[in-house]
C-alpha atoms as a PDB file:
ATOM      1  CA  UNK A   1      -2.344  26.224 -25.369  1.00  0.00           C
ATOM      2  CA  UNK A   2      -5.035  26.474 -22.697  1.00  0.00           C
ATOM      3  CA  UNK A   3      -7.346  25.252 -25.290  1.00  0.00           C
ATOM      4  CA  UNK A   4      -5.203  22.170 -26.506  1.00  0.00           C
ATOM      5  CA  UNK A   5      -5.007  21.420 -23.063  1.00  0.00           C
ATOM      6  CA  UNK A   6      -9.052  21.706 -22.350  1.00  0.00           C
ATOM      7  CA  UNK A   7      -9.559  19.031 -25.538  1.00  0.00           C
ATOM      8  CA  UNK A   8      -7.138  16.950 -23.848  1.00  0.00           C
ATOM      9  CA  UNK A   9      -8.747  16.544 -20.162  1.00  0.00           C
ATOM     10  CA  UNK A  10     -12.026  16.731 -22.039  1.00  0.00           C
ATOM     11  CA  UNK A  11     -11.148  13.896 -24.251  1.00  0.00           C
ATOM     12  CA  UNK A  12      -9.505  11.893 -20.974  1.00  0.00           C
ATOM     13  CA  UNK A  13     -12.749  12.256 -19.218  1.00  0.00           C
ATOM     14  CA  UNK A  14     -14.439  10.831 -21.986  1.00  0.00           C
ATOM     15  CA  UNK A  15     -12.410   7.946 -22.430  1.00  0.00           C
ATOM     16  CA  UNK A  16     -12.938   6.725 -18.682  1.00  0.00           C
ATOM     17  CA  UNK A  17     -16.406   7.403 -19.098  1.00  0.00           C
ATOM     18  CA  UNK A  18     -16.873   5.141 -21.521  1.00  0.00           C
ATOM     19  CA  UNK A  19     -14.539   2.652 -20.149  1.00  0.00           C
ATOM     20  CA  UNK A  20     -17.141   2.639 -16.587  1.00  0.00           C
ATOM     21  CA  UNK A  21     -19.895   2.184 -18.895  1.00  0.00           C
ATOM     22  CA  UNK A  22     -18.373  -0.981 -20.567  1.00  0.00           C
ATOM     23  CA  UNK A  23     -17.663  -2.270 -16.499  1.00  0.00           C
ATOM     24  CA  UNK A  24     -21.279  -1.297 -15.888  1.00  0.00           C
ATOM     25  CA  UNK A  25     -22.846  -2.676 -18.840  1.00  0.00           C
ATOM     26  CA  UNK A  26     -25.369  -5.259 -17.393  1.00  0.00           C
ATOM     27  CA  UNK A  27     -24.140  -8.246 -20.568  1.00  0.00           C
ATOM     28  CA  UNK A  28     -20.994  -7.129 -19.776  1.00  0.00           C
ATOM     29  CA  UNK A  29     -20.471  -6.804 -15.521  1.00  0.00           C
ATOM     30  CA  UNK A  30     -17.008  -8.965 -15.351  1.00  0.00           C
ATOM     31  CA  UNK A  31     -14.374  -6.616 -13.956  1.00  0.00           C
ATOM     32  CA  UNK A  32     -11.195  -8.866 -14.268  1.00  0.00           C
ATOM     33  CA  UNK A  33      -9.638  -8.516 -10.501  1.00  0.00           C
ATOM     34  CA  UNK A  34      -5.619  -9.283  -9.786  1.00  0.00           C
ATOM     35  CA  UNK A  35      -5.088 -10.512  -6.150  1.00  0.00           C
ATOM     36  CA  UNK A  36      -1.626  -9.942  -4.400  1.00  0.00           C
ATOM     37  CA  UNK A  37      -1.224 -12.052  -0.967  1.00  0.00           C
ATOM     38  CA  UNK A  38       2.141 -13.801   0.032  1.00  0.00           C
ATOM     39  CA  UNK A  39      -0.282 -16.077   2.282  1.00  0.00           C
ATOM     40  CA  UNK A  40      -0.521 -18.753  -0.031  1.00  0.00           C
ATOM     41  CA  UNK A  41      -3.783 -19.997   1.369  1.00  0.00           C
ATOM     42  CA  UNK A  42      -5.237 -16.563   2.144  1.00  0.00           C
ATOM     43  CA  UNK A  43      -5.003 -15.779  -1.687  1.00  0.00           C
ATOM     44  CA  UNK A  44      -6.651 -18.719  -3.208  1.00  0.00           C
ATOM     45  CA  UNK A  45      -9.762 -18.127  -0.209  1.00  0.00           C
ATOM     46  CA  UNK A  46      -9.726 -14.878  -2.091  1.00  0.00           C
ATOM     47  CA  UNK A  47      -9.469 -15.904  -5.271  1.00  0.00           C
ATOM     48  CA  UNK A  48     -12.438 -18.642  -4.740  1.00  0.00           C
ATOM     49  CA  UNK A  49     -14.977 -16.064  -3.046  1.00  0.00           C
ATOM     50  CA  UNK A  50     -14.179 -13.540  -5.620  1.00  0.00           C
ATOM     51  CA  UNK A  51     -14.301 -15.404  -8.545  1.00  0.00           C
ATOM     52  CA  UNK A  52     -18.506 -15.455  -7.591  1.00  0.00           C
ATOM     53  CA  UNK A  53     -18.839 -12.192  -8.706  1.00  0.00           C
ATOM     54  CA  UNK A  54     -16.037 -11.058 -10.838  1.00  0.00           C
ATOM     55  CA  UNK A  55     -13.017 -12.225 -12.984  1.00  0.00           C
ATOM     56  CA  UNK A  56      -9.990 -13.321 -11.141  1.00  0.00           C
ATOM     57  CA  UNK A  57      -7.199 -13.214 -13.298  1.00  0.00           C
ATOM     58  CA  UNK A  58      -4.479 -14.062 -11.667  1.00  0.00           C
ATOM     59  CA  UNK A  59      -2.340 -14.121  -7.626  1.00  0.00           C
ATOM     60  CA  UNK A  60       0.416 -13.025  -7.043  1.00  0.00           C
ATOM     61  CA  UNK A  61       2.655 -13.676  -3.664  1.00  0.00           C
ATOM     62  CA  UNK A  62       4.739 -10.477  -3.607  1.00  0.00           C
ATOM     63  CA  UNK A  63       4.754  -6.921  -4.531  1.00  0.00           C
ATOM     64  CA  UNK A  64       7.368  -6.648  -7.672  1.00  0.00           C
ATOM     65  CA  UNK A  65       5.115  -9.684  -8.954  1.00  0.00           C
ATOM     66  CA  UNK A  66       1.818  -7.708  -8.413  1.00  0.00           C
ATOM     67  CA  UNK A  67       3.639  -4.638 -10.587  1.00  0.00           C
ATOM     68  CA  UNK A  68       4.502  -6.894 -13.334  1.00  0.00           C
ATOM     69  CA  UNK A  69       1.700  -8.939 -13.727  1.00  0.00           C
ATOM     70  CA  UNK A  70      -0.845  -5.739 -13.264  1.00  0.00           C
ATOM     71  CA  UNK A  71       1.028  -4.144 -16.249  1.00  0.00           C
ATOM     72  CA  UNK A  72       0.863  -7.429 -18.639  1.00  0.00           C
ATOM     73  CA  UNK A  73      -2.322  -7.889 -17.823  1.00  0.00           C
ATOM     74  CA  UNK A  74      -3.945  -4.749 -17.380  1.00  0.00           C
ATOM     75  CA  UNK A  75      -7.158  -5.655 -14.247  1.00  0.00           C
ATOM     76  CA  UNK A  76      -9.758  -3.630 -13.906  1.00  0.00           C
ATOM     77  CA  UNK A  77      -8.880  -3.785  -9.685  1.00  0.00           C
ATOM     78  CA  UNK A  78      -6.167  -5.076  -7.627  1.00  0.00           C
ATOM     79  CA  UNK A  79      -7.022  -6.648  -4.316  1.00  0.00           C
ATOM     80  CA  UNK A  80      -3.699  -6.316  -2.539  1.00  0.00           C
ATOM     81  CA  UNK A  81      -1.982  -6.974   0.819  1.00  0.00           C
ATOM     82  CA  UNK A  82      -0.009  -3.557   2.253  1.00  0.00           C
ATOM     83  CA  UNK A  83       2.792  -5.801   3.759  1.00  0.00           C
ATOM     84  CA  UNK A  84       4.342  -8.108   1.230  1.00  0.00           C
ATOM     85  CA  UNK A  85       7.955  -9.177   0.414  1.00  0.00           C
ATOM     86  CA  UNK A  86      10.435  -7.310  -2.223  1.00  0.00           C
ATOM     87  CA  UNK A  87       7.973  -4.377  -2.584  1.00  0.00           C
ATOM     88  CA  UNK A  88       5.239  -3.309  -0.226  1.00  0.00           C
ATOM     89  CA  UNK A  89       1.539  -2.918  -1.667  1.00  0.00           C
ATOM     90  CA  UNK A  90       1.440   0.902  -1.561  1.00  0.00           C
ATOM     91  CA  UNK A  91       4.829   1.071  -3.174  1.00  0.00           C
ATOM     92  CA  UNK A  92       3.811  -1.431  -6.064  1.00  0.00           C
ATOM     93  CA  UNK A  93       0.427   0.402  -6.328  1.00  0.00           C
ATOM     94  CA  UNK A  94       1.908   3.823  -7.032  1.00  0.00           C
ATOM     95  CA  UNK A  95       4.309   2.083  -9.895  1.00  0.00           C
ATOM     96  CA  UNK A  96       1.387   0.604 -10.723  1.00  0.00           C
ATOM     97  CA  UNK A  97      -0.514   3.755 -11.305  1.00  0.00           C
ATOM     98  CA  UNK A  98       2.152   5.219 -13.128  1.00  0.00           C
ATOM     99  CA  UNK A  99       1.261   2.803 -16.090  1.00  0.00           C
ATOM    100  CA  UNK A 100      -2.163   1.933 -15.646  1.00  0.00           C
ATOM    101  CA  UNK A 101      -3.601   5.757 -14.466  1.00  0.00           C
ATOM    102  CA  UNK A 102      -7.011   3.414 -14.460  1.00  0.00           C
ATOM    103  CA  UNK A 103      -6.631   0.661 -12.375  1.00  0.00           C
ATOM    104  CA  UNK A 104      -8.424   0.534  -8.512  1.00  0.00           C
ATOM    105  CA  UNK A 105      -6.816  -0.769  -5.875  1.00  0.00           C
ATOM    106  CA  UNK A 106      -8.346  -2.787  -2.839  1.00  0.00           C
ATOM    107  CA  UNK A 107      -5.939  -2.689   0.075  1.00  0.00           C
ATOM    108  CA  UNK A 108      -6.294  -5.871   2.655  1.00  0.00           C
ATOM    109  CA  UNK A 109      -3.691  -5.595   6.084  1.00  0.00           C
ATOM    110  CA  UNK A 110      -3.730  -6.202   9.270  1.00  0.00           C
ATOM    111  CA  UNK A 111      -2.461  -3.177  10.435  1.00  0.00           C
ATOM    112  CA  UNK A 112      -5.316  -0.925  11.872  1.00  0.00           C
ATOM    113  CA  UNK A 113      -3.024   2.513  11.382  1.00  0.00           C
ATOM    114  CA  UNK A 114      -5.292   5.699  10.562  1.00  0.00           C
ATOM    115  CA  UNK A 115      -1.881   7.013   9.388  1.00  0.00           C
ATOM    116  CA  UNK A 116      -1.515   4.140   6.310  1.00  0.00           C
ATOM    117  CA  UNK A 117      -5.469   4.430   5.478  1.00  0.00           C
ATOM    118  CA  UNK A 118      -4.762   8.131   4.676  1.00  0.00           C
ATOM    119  CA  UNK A 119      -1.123   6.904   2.791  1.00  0.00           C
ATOM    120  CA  UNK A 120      -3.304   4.615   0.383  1.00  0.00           C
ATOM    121  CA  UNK A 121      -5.825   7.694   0.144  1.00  0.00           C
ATOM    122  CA  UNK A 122      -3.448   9.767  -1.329  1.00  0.00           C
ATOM    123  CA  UNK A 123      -3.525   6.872  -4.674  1.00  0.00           C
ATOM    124  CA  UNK A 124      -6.979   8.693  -5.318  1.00  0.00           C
ATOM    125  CA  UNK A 125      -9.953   6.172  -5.611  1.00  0.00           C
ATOM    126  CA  UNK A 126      -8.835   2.783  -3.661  1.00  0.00           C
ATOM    127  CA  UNK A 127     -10.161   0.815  -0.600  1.00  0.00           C
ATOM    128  CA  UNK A 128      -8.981   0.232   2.823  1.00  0.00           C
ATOM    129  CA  UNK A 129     -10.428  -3.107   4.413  1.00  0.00           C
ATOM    130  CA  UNK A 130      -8.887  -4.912   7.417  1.00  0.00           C
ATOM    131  CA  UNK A 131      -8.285  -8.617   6.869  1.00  0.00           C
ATOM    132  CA  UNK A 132     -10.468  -8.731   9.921  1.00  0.00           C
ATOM    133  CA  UNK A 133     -13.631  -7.549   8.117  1.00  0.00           C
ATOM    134  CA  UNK A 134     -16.368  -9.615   7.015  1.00  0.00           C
ATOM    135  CA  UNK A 135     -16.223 -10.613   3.659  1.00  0.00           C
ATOM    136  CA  UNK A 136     -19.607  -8.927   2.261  1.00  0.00           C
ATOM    137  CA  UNK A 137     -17.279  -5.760   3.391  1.00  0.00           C
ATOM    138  CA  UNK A 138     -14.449  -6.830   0.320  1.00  0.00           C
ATOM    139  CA  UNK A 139     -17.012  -6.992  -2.032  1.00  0.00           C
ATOM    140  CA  UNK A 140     -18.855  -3.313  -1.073  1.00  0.00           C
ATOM    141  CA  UNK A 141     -15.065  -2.060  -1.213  1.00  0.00           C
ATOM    142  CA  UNK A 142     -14.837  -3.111  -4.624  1.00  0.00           C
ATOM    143  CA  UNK A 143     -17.655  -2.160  -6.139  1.00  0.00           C
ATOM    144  CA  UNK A 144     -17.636   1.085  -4.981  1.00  0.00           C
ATOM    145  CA  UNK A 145     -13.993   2.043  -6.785  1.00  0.00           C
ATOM    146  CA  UNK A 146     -15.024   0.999  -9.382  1.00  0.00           C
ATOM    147  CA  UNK A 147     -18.178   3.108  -9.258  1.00  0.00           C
ATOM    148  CA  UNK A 148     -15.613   5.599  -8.535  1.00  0.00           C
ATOM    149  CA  UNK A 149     -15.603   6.188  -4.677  1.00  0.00           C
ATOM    150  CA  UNK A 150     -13.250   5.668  -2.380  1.00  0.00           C
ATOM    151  CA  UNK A 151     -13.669   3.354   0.490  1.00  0.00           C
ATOM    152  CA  UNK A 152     -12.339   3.136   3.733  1.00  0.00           C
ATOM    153  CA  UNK A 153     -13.536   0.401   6.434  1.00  0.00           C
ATOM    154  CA  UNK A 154     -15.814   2.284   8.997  1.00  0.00           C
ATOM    155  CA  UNK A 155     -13.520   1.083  11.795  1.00  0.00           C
ATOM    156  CA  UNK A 156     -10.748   3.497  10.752  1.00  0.00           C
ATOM    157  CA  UNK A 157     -13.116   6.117   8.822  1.00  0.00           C
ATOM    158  CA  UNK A 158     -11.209   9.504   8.548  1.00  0.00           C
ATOM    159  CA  UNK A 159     -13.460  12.708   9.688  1.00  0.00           C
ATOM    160  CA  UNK A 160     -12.643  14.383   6.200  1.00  0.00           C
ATOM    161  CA  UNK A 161     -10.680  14.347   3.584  1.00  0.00           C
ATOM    162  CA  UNK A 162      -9.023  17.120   4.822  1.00  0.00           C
ATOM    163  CA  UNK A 163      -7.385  14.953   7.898  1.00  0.00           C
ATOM    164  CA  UNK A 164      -6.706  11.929   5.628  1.00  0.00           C
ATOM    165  CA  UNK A 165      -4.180  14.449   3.870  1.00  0.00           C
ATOM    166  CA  UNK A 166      -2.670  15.492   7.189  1.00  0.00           C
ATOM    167  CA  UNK A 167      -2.654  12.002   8.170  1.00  0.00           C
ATOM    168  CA  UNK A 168      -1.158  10.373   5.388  1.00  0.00           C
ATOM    169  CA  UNK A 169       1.906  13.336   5.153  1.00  0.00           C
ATOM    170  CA  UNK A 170       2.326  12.961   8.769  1.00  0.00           C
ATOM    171  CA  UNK A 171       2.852   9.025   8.283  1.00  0.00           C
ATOM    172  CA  UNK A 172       5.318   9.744   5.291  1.00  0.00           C
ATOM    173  CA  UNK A 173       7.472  12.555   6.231  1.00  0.00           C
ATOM    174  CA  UNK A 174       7.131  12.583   9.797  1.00  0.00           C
ATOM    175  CA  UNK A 175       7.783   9.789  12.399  1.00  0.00           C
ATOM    176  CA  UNK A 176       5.239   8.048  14.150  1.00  0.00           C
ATOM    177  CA  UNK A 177       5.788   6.645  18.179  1.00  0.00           C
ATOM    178  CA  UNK A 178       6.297   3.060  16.710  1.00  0.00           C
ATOM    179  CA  UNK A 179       8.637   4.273  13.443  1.00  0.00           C
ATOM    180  CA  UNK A 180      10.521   5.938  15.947  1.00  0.00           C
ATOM    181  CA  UNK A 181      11.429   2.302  17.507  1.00  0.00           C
ATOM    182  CA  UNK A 182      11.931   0.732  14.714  1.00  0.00           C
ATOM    183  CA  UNK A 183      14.718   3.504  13.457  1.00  0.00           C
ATOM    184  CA  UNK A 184      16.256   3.176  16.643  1.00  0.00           C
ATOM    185  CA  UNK A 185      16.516  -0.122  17.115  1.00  0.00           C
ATOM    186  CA  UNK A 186      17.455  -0.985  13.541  1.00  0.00           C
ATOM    187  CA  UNK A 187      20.551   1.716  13.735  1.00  0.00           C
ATOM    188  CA  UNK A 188      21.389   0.627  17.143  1.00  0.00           C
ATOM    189  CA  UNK A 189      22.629  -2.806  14.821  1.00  0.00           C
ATOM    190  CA  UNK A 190      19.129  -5.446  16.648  1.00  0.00           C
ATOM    191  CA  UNK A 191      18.080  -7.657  13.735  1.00  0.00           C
ATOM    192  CA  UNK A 192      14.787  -7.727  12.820  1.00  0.00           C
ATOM    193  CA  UNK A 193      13.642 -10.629  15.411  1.00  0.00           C
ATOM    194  CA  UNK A 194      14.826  -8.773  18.373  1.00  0.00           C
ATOM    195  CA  UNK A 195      13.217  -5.840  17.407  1.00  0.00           C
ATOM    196  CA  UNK A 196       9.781  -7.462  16.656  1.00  0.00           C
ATOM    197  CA  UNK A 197      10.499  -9.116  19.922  1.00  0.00           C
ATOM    198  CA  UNK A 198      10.827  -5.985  21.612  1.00  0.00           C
ATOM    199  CA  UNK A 199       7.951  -4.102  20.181  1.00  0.00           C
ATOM    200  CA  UNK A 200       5.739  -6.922  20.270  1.00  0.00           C
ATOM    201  CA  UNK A 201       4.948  -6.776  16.169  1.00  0.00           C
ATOM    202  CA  UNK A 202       5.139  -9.501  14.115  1.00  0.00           C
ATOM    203  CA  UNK A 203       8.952  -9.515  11.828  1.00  0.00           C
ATOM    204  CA  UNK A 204       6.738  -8.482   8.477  1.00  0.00           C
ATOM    205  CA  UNK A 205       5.314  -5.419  10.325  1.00  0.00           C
ATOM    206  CA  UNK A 206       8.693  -4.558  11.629  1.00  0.00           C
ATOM    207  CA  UNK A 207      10.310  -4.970   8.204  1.00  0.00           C
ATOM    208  CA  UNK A 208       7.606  -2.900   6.654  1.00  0.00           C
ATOM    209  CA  UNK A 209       8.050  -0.301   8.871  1.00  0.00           C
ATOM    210  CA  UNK A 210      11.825   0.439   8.047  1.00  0.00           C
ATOM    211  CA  UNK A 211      11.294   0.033   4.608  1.00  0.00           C
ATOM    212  CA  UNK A 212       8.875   2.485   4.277  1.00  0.00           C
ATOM    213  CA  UNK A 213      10.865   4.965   6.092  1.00  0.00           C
ATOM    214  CA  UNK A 214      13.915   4.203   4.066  1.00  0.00           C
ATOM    215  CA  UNK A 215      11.764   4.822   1.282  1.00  0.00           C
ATOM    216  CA  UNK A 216      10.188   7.976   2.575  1.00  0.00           C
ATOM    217  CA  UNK A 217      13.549   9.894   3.338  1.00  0.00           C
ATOM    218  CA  UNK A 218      15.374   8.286   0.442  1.00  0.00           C
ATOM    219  CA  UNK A 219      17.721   6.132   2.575  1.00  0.00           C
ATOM    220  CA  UNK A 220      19.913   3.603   0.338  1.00  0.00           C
ATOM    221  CA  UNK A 221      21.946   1.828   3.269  1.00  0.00           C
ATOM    222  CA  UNK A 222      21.727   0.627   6.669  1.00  0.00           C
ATOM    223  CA  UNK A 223      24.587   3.083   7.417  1.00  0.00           C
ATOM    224  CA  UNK A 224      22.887   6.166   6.129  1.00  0.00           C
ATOM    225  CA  UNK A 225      19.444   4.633   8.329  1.00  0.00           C
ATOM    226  CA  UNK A 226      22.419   5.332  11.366  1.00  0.00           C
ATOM    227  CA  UNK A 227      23.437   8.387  10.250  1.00  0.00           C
ATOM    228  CA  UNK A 228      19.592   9.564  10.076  1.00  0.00           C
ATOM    229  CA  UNK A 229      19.055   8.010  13.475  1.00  0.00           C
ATOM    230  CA  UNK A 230      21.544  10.243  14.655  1.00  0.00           C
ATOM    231  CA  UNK A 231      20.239  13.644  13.425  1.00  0.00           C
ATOM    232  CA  UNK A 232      17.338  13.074  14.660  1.00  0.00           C
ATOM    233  CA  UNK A 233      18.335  12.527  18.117  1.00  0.00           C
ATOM    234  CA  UNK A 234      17.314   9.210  18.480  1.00  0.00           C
ATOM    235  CA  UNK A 235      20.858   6.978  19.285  1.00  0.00           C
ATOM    236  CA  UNK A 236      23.755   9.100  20.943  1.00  0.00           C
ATOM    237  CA  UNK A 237      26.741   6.496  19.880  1.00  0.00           C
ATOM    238  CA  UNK A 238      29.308   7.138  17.786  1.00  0.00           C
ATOM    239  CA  UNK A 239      28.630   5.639  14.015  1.00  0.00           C
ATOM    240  CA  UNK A 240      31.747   4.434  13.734  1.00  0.00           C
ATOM    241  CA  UNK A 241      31.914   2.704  17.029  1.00  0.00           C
ATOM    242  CA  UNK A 242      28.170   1.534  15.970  1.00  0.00           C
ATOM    243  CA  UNK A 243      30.145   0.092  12.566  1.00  0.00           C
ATOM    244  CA  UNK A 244      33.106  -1.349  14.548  1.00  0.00           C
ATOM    245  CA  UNK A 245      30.438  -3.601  16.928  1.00  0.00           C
ATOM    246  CA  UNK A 246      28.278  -4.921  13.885  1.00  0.00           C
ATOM    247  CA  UNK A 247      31.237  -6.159  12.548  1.00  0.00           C
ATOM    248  CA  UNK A 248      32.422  -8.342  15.605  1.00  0.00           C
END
């Protein structure tokens, strides 16, 4: 069994070898790249700069679409927002993965959280650029997954891989100052432009927040979001009272 199991990683190994070797091949250096930005505009910027170096095949404006048009047409990257509508970027990228094993992700946000950086670490080889980068820093990111390496923008560089696991289980299983707020707030019944109001975020970073953390501890409802709320200490009222006043 060990053996059969040797050939197999063996012969795994060798296939992405000589898939990296068709990328690299100098007649043949056209890595076909899938961007996912619900900014209309922002994707076809990205789409035009890219397209000088490598094969755009396609943009997407939110996450389920990035998931099905990555699996029908199989890029060599993604280039993909974190925050985006129906299904967040690290959400879509894991589904992703589960198809295409292969494919490199490039994650753009605007969220400067060492905690998310080591979340899209744990995908294996991606990137982790801030949409306030330059671009000659997009194109470094992708070449280097697809040479293989990870990348993560020097202004949130973790000090080792070693804290970019902490990190990123910290950010999923535990909560965070700011996730904290946003679980409170949400069970206390605040919609989600009184909360951004309060915390001073923008709505999208407030909705990606709580569905993360939904996602995380396997929440289905906003009822069970209340009832997790309350374990944890962080409302004191009575759910049912809580129910009775959204319902008013």
């Amino acid at each position: 069994m060990r053996d059969a199991s040797c050939a197999v990683s063996v012969a795994r190994r060798a296939n992405e070898t000589e898939r990296l070797m068709e990328i690299f091949n100098p007649n043949n250096f056209h890595p076909r790249v899938l961007i996912a930005d619900d900014h209309a505009i922002f994707g076809e910027t990205l789409r035009v700069y890219l397209e000088k170096t490598f094969t755009v095949i396609g943009v997407v404006a939110d996450g389920r679409a990035m998931l099905q048009e990555a699996i029908r047409l199989r890029p060599d990257v993604v280039v993909t927002d974190v925050a985006m509508p129906l299904l967040n970027g690290l959400d879509a990228a894991r589904r992703v993965r589960e198809q295409i094993p292969n494919v490199r992700f490039v994650f753009l946000t605007m969220l400067d959280d060492v905690n998310l950086a080591a979340a899209a670490l744990e995908l294996g080889r991606v990137a982790f650029v801030l949409k306030s980068s330059g671009a000659p820093e997009l194109i470094k990111a992708v070449e280097e997954i697809l040479h293989g390496r990870s990348y993560v923008t020097p202004k949130l560089r973790s000090e080792d891989w070693v804290a970019a696991r902490v990190r990123s289980s910290q950010f999923s299983k535990k909560l965070t100052q700011r996730q904290s707020d946003v679980v409170q707030l949400s069970a206390e019944g605040r919609p989600i432009k009184e909360i951004a109001g309060i915390l001073n975020l923008s709505e999208k970073t407030v909705e990606f927040h709580k569905h993360h953390i939904m996602e995380a501890f396997g929440l289905k409802s906003n009822a069970a979001l209340v009832l997790f709320a309350l374990k944890r200490g962080l409302i004191s009222v009575d759910p049912e009272a809580l129910s009775a006043n959204r319902t008013c």
